[in-house]
Protein backbone atom coordinates (compact mmCIF):
# COMPACT_ATOMS: atom_id res chain seq x y z
CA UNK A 1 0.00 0.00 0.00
CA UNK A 2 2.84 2.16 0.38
CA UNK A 3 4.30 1.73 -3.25
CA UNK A 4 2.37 4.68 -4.94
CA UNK A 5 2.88 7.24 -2.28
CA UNK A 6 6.76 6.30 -2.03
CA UNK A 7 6.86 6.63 -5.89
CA UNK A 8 5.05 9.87 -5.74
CA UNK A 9 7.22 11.49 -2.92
CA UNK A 10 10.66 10.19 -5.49
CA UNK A 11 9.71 11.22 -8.67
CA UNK A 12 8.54 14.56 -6.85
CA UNK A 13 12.02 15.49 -5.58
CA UNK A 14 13.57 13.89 -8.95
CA UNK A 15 11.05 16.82 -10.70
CA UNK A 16 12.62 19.24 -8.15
CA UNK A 17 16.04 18.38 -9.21
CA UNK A 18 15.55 19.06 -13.31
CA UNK A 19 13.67 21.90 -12.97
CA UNK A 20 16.55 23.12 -11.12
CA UNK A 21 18.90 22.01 -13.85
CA UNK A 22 16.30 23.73 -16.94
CA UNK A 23 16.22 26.92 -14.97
CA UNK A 24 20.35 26.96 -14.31
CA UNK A 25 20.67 27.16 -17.82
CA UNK A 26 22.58 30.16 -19.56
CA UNK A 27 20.78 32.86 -21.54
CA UNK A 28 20.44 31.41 -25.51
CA UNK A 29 18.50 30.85 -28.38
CA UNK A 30 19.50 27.32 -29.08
CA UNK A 31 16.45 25.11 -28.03
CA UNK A 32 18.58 22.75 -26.81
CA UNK A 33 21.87 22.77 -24.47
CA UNK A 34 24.43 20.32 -24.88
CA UNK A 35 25.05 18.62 -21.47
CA UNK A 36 28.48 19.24 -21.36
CA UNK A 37 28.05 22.91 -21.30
CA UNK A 38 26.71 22.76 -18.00
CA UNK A 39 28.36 24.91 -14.92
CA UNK A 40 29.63 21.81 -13.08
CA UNK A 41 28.60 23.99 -9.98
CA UNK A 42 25.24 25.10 -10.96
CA UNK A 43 24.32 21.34 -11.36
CA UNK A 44 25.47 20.45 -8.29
CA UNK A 45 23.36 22.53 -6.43
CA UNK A 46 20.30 21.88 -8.31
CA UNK A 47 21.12 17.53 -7.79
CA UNK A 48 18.99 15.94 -4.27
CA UNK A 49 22.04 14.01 -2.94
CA UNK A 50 25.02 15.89 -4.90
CA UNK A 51 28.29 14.12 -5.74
CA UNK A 52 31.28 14.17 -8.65
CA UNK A 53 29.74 11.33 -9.90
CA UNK A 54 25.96 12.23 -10.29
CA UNK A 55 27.36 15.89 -11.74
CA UNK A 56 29.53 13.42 -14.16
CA UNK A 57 26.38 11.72 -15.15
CA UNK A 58 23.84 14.76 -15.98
CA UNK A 59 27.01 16.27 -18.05
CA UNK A 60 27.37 12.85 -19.94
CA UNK A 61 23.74 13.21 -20.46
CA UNK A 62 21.54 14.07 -23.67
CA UNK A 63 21.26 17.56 -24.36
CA UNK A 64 19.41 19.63 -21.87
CA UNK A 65 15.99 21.38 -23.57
CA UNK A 66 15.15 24.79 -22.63
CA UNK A 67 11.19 23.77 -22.59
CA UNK A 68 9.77 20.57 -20.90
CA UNK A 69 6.05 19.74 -20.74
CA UNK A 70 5.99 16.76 -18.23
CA UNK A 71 3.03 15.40 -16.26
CA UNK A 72 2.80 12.44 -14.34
CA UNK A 73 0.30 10.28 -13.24
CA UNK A 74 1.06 7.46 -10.34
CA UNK A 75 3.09 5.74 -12.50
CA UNK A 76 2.21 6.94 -16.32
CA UNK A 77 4.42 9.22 -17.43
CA UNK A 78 3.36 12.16 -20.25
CA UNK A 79 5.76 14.09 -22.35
CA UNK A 80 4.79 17.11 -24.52
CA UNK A 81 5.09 20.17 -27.12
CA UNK A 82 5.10 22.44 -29.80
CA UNK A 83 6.58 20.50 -32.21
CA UNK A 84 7.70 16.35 -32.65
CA UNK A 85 11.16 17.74 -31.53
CA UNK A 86 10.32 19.69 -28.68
CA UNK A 87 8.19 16.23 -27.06
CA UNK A 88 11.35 13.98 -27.80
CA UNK A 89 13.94 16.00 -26.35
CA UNK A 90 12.14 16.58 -23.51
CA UNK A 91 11.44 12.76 -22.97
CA UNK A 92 15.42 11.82 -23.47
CA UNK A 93 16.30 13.94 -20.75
CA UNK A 94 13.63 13.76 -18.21
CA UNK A 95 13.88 10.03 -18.89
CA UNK A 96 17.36 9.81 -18.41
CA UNK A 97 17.72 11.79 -15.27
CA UNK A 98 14.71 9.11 -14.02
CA UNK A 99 17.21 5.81 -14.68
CA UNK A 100 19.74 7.86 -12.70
CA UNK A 101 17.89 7.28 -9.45
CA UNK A 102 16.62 3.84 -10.55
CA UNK A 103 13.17 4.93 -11.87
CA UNK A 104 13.12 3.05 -15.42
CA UNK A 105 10.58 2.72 -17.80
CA UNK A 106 10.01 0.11 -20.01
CA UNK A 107 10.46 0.49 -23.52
CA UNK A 108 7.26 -1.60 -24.44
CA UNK A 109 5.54 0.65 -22.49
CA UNK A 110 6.75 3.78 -24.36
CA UNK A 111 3.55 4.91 -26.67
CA UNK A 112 4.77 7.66 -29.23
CA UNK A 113 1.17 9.11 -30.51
CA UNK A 114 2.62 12.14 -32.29
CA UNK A 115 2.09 12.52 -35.82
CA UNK A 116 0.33 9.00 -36.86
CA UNK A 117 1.49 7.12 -33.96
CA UNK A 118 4.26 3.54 -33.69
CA UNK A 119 5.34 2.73 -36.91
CA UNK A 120 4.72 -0.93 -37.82
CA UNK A 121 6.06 -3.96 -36.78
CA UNK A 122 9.11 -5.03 -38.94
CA UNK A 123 7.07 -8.21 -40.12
CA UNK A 124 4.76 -5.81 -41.31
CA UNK A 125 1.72 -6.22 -39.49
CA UNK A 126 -0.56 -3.06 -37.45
CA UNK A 127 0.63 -2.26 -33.86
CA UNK A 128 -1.99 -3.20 -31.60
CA UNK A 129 -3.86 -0.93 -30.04
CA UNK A 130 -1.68 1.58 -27.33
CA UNK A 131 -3.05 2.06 -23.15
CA UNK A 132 -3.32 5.46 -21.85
CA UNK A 133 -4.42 6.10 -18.80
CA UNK A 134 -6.51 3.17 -18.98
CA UNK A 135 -7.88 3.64 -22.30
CA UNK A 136 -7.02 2.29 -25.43
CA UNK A 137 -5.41 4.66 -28.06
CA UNK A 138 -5.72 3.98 -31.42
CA UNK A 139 -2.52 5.72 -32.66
CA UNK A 140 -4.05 5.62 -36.56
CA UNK A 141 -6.86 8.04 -35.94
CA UNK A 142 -5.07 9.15 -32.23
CA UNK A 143 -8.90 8.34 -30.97
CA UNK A 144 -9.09 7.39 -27.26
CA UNK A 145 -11.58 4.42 -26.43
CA UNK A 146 -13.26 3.29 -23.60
CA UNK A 147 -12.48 -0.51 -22.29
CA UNK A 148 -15.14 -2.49 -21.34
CA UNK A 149 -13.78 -5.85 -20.17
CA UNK A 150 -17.22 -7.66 -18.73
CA UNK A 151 -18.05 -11.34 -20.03
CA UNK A 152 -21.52 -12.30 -20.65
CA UNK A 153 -23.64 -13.75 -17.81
CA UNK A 154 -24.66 -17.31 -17.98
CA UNK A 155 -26.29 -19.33 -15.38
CA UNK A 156 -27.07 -17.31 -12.30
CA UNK A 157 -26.52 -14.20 -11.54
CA UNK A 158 -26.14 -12.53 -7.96
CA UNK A 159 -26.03 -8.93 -6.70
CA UNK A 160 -22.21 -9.20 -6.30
CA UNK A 161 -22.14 -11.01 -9.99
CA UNK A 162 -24.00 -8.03 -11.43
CA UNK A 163 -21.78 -5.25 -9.80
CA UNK A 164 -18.97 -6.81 -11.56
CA UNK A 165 -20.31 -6.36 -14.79
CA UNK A 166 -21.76 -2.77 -14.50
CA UNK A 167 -18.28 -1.80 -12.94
CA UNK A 168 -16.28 -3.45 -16.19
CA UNK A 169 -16.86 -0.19 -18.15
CA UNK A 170 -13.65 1.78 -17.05
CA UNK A 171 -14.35 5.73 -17.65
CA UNK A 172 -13.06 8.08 -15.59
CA UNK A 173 -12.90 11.15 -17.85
CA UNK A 174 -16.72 10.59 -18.31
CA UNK A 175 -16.10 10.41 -22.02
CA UNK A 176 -19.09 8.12 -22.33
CA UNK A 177 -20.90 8.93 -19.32
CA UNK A 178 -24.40 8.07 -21.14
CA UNK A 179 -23.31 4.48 -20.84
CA UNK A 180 -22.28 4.80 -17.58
CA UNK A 181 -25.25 6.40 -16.36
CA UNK A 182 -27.44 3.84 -17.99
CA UNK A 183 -25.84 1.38 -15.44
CA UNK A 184 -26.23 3.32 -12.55
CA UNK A 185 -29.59 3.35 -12.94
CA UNK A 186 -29.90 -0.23 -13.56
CA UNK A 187 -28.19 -1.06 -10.37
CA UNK A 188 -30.65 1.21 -8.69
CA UNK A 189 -33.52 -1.23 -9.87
CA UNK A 190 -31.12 -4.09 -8.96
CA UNK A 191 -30.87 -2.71 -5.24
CA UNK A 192 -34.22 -2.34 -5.08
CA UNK A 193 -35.17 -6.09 -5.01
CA UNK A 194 -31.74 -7.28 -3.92
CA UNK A 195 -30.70 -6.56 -1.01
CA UNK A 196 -28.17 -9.60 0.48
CA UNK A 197 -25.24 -9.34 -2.04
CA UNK A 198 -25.15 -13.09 -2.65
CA UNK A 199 -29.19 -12.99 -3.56
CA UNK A 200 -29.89 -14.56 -7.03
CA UNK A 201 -31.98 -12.18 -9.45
CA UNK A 202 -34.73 -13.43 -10.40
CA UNK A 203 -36.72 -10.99 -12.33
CA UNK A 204 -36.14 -11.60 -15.83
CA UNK A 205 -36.18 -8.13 -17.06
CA UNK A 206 -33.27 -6.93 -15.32
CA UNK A 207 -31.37 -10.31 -16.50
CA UNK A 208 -32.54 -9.29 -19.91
CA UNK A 209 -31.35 -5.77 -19.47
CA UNK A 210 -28.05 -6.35 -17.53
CA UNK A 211 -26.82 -8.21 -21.27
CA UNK A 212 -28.18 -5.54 -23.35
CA UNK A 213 -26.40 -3.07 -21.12
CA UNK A 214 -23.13 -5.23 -21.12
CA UNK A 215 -23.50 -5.51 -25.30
CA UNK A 216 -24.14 -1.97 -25.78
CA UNK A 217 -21.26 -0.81 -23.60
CA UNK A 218 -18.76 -3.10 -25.40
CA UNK A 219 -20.35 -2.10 -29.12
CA UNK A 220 -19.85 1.80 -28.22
CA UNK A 221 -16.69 1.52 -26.46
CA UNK A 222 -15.67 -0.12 -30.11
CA UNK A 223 -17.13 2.39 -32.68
CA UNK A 224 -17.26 5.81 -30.43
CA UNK A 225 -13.59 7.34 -30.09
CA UNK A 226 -12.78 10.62 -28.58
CA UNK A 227 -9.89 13.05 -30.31
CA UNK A 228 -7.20 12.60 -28.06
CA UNK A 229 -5.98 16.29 -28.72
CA UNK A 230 -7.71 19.37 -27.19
CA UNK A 231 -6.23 22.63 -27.50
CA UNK A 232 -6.41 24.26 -24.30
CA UNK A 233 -3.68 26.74 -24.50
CA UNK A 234 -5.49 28.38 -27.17
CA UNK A 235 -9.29 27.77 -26.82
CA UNK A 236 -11.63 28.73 -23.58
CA UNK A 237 -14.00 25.86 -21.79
CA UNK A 238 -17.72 25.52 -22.48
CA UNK A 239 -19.33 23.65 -19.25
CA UNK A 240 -23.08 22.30 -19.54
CA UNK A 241 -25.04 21.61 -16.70
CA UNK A 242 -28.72 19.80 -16.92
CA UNK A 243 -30.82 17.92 -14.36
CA UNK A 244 -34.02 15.59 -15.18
CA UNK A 245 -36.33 14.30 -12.52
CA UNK A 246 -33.59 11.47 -11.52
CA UNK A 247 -30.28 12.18 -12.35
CA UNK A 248 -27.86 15.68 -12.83
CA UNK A 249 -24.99 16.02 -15.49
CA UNK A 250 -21.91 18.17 -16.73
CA UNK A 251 -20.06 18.67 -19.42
CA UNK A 252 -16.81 20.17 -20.31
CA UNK A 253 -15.17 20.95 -23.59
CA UNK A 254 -13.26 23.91 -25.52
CA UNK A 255 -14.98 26.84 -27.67
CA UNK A 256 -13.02 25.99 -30.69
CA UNK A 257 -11.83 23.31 -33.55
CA UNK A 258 -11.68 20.79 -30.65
CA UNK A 259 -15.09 21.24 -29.58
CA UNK A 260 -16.86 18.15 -31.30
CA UNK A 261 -14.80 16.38 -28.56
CA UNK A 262 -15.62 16.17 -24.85
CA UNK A 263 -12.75 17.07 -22.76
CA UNK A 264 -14.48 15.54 -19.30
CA UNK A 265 -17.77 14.79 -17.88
CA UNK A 266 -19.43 14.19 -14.56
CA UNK A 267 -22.95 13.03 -13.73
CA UNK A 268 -24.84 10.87 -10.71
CA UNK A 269 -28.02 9.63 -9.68
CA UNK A 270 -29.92 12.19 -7.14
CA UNK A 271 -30.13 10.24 -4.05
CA UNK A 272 -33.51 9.11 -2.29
CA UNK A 273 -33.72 12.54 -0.01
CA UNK A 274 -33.66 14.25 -3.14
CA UNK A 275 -35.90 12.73 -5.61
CA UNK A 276 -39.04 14.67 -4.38
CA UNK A 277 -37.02 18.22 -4.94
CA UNK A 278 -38.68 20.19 -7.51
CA UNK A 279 -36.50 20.52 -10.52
CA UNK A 280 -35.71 24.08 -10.22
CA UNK A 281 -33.60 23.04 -7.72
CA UNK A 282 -32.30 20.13 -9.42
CA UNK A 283 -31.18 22.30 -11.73
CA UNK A 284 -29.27 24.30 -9.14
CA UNK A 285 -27.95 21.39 -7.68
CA UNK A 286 -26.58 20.73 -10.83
CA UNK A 287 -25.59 23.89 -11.59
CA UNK A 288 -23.36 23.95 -8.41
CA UNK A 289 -21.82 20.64 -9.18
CA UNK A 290 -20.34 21.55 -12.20
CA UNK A 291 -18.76 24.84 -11.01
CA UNK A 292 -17.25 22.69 -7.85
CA UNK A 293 -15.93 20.21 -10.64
CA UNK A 294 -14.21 22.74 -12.44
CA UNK A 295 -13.07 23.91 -9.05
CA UNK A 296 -11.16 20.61 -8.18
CA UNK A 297 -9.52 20.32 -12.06
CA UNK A 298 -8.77 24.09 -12.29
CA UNK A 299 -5.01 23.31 -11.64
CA UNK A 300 -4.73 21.60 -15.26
CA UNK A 301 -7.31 23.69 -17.06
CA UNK A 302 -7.11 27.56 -18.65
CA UNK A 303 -9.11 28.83 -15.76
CA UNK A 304 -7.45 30.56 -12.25
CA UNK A 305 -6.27 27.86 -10.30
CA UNK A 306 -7.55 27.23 -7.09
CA UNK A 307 -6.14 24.76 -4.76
CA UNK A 308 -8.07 22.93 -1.72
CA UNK A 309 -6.57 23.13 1.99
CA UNK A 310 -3.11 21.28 1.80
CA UNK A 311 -3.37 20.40 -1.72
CA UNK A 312 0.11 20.95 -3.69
CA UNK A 313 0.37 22.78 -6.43
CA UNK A 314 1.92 21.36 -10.08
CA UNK A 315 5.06 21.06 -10.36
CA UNK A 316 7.66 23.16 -11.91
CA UNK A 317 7.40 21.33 -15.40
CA UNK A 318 3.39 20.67 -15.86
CA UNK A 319 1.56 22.26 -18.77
CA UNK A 320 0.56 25.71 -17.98
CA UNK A 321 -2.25 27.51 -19.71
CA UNK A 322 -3.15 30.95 -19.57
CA UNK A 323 -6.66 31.90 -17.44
CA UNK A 324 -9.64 32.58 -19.98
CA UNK A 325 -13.36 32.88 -18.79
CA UNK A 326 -15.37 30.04 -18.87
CA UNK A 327 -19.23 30.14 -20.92
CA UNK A 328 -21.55 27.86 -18.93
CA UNK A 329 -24.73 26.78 -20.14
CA UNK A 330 -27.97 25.60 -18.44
CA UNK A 331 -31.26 25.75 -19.88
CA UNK A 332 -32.95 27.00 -16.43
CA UNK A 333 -34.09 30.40 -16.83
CA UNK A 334 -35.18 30.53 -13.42
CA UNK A 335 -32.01 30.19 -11.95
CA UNK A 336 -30.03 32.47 -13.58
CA UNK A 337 -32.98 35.16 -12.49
CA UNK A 338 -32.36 33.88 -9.30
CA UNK A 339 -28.66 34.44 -9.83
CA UNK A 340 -29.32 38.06 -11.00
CA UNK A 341 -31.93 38.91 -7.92
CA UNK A 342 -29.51 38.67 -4.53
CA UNK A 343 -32.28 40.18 -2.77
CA UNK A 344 -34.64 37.66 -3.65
CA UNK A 345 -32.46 35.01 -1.19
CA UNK A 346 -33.90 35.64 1.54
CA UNK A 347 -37.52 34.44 0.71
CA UNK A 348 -35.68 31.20 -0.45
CA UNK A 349 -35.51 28.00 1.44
CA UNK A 350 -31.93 27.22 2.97
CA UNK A 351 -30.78 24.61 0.52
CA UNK A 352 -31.00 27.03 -2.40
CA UNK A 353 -29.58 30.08 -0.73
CA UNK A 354 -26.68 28.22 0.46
CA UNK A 355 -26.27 27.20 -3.12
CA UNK A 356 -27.10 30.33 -4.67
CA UNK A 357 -24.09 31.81 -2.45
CA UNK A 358 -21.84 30.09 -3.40
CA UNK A 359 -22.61 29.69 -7.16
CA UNK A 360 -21.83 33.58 -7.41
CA UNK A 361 -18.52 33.28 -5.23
CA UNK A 362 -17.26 30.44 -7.69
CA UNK A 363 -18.59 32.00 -10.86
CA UNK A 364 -16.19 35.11 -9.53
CA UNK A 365 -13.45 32.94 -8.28
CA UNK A 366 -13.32 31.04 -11.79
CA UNK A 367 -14.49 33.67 -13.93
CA UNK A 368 -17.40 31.96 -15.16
CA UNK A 369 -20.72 33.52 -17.14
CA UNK A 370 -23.35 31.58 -17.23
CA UNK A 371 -25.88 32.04 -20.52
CA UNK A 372 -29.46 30.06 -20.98
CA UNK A 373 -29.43 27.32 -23.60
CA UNK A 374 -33.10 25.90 -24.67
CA UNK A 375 -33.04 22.32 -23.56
CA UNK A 376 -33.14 20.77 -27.17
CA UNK A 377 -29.38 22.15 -27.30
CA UNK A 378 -28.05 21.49 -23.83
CA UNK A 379 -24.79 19.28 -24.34
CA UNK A 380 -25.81 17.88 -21.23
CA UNK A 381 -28.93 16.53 -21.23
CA UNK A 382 -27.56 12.93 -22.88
CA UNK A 383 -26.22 12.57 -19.68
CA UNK A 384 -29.01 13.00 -17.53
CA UNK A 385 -31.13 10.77 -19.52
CA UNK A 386 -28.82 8.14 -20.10
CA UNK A 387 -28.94 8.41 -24.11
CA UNK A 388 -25.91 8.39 -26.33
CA UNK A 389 -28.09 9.62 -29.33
CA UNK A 390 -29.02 12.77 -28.02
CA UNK A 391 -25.52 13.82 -27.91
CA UNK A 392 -24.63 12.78 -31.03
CA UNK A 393 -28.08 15.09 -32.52
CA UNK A 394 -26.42 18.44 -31.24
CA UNK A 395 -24.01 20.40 -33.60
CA UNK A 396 -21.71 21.83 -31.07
CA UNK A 397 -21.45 25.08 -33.19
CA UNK A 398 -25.26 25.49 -33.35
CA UNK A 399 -24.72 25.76 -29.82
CA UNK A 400 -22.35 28.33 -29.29
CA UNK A 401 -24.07 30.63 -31.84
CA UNK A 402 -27.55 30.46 -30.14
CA UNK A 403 -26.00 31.14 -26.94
CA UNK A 404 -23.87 34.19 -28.21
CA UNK A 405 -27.50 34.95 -28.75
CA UNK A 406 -29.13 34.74 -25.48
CA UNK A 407 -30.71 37.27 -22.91
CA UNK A 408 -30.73 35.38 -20.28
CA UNK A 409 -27.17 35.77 -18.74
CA UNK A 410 -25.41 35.91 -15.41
CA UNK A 411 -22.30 37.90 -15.36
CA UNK A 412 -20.53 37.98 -12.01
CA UNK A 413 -18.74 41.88 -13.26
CA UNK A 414 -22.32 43.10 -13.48
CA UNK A 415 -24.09 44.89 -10.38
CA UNK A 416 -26.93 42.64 -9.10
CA UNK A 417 -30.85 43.55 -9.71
CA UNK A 418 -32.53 44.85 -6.54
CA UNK A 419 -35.79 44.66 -5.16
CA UNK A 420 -36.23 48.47 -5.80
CA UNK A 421 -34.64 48.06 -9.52
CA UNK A 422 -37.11 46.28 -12.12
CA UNK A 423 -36.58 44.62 -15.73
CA UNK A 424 -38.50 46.60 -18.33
CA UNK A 425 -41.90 44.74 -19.14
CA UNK A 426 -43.92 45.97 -22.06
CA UNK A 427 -47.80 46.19 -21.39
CA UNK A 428 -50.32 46.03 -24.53
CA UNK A 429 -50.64 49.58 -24.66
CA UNK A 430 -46.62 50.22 -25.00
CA UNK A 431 -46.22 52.03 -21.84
CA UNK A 432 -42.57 50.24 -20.14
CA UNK A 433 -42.97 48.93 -16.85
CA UNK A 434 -40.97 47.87 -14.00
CA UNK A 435 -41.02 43.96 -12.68
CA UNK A 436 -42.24 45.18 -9.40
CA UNK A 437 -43.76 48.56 -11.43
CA UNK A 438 -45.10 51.59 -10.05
CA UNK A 439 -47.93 50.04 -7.97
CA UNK A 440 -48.71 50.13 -4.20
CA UNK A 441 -48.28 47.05 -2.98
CA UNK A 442 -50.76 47.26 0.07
CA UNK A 443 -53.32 48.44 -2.67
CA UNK A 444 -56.01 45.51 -2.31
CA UNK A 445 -56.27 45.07 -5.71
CA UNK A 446 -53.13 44.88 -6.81
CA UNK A 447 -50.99 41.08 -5.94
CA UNK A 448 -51.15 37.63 -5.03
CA UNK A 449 -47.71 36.47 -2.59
CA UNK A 450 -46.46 35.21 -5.92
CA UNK A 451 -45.85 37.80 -8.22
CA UNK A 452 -46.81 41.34 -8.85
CA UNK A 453 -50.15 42.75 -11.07
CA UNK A 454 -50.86 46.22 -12.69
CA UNK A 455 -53.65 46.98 -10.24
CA UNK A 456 -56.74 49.43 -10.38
CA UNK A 457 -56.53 52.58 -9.34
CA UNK A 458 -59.97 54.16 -9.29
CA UNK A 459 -63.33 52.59 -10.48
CA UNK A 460 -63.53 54.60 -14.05
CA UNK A 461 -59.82 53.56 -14.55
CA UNK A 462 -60.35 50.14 -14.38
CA UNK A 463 -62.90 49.36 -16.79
CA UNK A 464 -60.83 51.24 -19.24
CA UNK A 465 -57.68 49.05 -18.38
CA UNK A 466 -59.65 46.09 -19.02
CA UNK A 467 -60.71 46.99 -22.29
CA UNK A 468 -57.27 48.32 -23.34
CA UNK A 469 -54.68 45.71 -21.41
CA UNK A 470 -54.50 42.27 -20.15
CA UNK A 471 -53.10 41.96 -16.00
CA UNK A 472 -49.58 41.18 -16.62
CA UNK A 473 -47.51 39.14 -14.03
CA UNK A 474 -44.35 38.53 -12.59
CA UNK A 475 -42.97 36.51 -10.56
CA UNK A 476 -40.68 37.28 -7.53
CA UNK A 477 -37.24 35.92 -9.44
CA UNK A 478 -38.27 38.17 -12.35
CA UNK A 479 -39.22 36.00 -15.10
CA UNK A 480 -42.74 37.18 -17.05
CA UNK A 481 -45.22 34.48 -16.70
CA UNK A 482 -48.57 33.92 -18.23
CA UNK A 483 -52.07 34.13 -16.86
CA UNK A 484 -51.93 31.53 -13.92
CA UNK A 485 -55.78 32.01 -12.85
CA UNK A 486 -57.07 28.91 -12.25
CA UNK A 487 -53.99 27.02 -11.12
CA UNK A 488 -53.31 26.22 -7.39
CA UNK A 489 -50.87 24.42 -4.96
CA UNK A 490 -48.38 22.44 -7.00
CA UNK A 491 -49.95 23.68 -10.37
CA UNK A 492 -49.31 26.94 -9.61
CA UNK A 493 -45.64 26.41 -8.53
């Protein structure tokens, strides 16, 4: 158990040690320093346990680049750049410095997927398919796939059994979350008539759909790649949020080229406490899940980083992007009103003020805006129904040109709407007036506790109001709503 964290803490100081090498480097334009250039002296101080003979081996070393992009995960190790040049280098010397304190890799572990991937085999035949990160990486197309590794049942089949084979999809970018999600909420069903882990299912149906799940998964982790490239020093994130009835969703991807290709995705099941909340919440909920996912990745995305109490930030040599403000979509008008309408927390329950809080602290913290997106285009909403086809019906750049397009919009910079400020509504007659309008509220004819009505003023008045207007409403987040006479209790909500 203590094999990763003793490999972390090494190849942490051994990262220590060549930044300090990079950055000892003299002034030049040469991308590359030969190694025995180097200031015998400078190297030693930069080396963890210095000696002639490590100094000896750094200088009889391959050259030294100027620019390393080097990430490491546990174990897997990434190299990058500009250009096929600028990767390799990088990876001769960072892997060299690594056999120098007894950190090897193995060669048939070493996956080149720059510029068309492995060459062949010298018999001739295709290179099978790489492993990144878990995936496979098919270096022809430099697609990343999802592995699905479950066998068929046959015979019976027990809780424990069934858990196996809705945990054999192995996705944890999200990058086909549909599928996912379509198993979480199969194993809901499954919990809810098994409840010993070594009880038999019996019902049929959920045998039937536990191998239709299970052939699915495998057929789409086959034909449904992901671009393994996404531009993020050059392109800003677009984050969708969406919540249905069971189940909330987010997606992340870039504004650009790139943007056919999901980046990341997160969703879950609501659990049984929150089933009964109304989906305007739901939608909040979700809403705040995404911006506290981007929270937790900002340290390798182009948003300002923000770390968690005694988390470490990246090293010297990780990827850095510059900040750019993130466009988040949701197709809940209600919420960005909300959003908009500070005042309006306090007549809020304390779930969604506590929410609405700290939405607006992250949107600032991140430098987020968050536009409204009708549902039919919401990137998201696959996700929350568990359907692969409705993300594959949305043209990501159909998206991004409606919502350039939108109204509806939360923007952190902006001041926020008071209850004494109103949104411009237009009555029939043309006259502009306010959300909360010029009307006296204690005025018997004028509201219900829900919203706010052109009222009366005198007996001749009104019957010439009638004739020339309709009563128009709105309610106390702001949004203009239709004529709700008739409607009560949940209906009216």
């Amino acid at each position: 158990t203590t094999a990763p964290n003793m490999l972390e803490a090494c190849s942490y100081d051994v990262i220590e040690e060549i930044v300090g090498i990079k950055n000892s480097l003299r002034p030049g334009n040469e991308e590359v320093v030969d190694a025995r250039r180097l200031d015998p002296v400078r190297v030693s101080d930069c080396l963890v346990r210095p000696s002639p003979l490590a100094v000896k081996y750094i200088r009889a070393g391959p050259p030294v680049p100027r620019e390393i992009q080097f990430e490491k995960f546990v174990d897997d190790l990434y190299f990058g750049g500009n250009t096929d040049r600028e990767a390799r280098t990088g990876r001769d010397f960072v892997s060299y410095v690594f056999r120098g304190h007894g950190l090897c890799t193995d060669p048939l572990k070493d996956l080149e997927t720059a510029h068309g991937g492995r060459k062949e085999k010298s018999d001739g035949t295709a290179n099978a398919p790489g492993h990144l990160l878990g995936y496979e990486v098919i270096t022809e197309v430099d697609e990343l796939h999802c592995v699905c590794s479950g066998t068929p049942p046959d015979g019976k089949v027990d809780k424990r059994r069934a858990c196996g084979i809705l945990s054999s999809l192995y996705d944890p970018m999200g990058l086909l979350l549909e599928v996912d999600m379509q198993g979480r909420f199969l194993w809901r069903d499954i919990c809810k008539v098994a409840k010993d882990w070594s009880e038999v299912l019996k019902d049929k149906e959920l045998l039937e759909r536990l191998r239709r799940w299970l052939f699915d998964a495998q057929r789409q982790c086959a034909g449904m790649g992901t671009q393994r490239f996404v531009d993020l020093h050059n392109e800003s994130l677009v984050v969708s949020t969406d919540a249905s009835s069971d189940a909330w969703g987010v997606d992340v991807r870039t504004s650009g080229d790139t943007s056919n290709s999901r980046l990341m995705a997160k969703g879950a099941l609501f659990p049984a406490g929150q089933v009964t909340w109304s989906i305007p919440r739901k939608e909040l909920v979700a809403l705040h899940h995404g911006l506290k996912y981007l929270q937790s990745v900002s340290s390798y995305l182009p948003i300002p980083t923000v770390l968690r109490p005694l988390q470490a930030p990246l090293h010297g040599l990780a990827p850095q992007y510059k900040s750019r403000r993130v466009l988040l979509l949701c197709d809940s008008e209600i919420t960005i009103y909300r959003l908009r309408r500070q005042s309006n927390d306090r007549k809020l329950p304390a779930p969604e003020r506590r929410r609405l809080e700290e939405i607006r602290a992250l949107c600032k913290e991140l430098d987020v805006v968050i536009r409204h997106i009708p549902s039919e285009l919401n990137l998201a909403d696959g996700i929350t129904r568990a359907n692969v086809e409705l993300r594959r019906s949305i043209r990501v750049s159909e998206v991004l040109k409606v919502s350039a397009t939108s109204t509806v919009v939360y923007d952190h910079r902006e001041s926020p709407i008071d209850d004494t400020e109103s949104e411009d509504v237009r009555c029939d007659d043309g006259e502009f007036k306010g959300s909360c309008c010029d009307v006296d509220h204690e005025d018997k004819d004028s509201i219900s506790p829900k919203g706010c009505a052109v009222g009366s003023q005198t007996e001749g008045e009104e019957e010439k109001l009638e004739r020339s207007r309709h009563v128009m409403v709105v309610n106390e987040d702001g949004i203009n709503l239709p004529d709700l006479e008739g409607f009560a209790g949940e209906e009216y909500e």
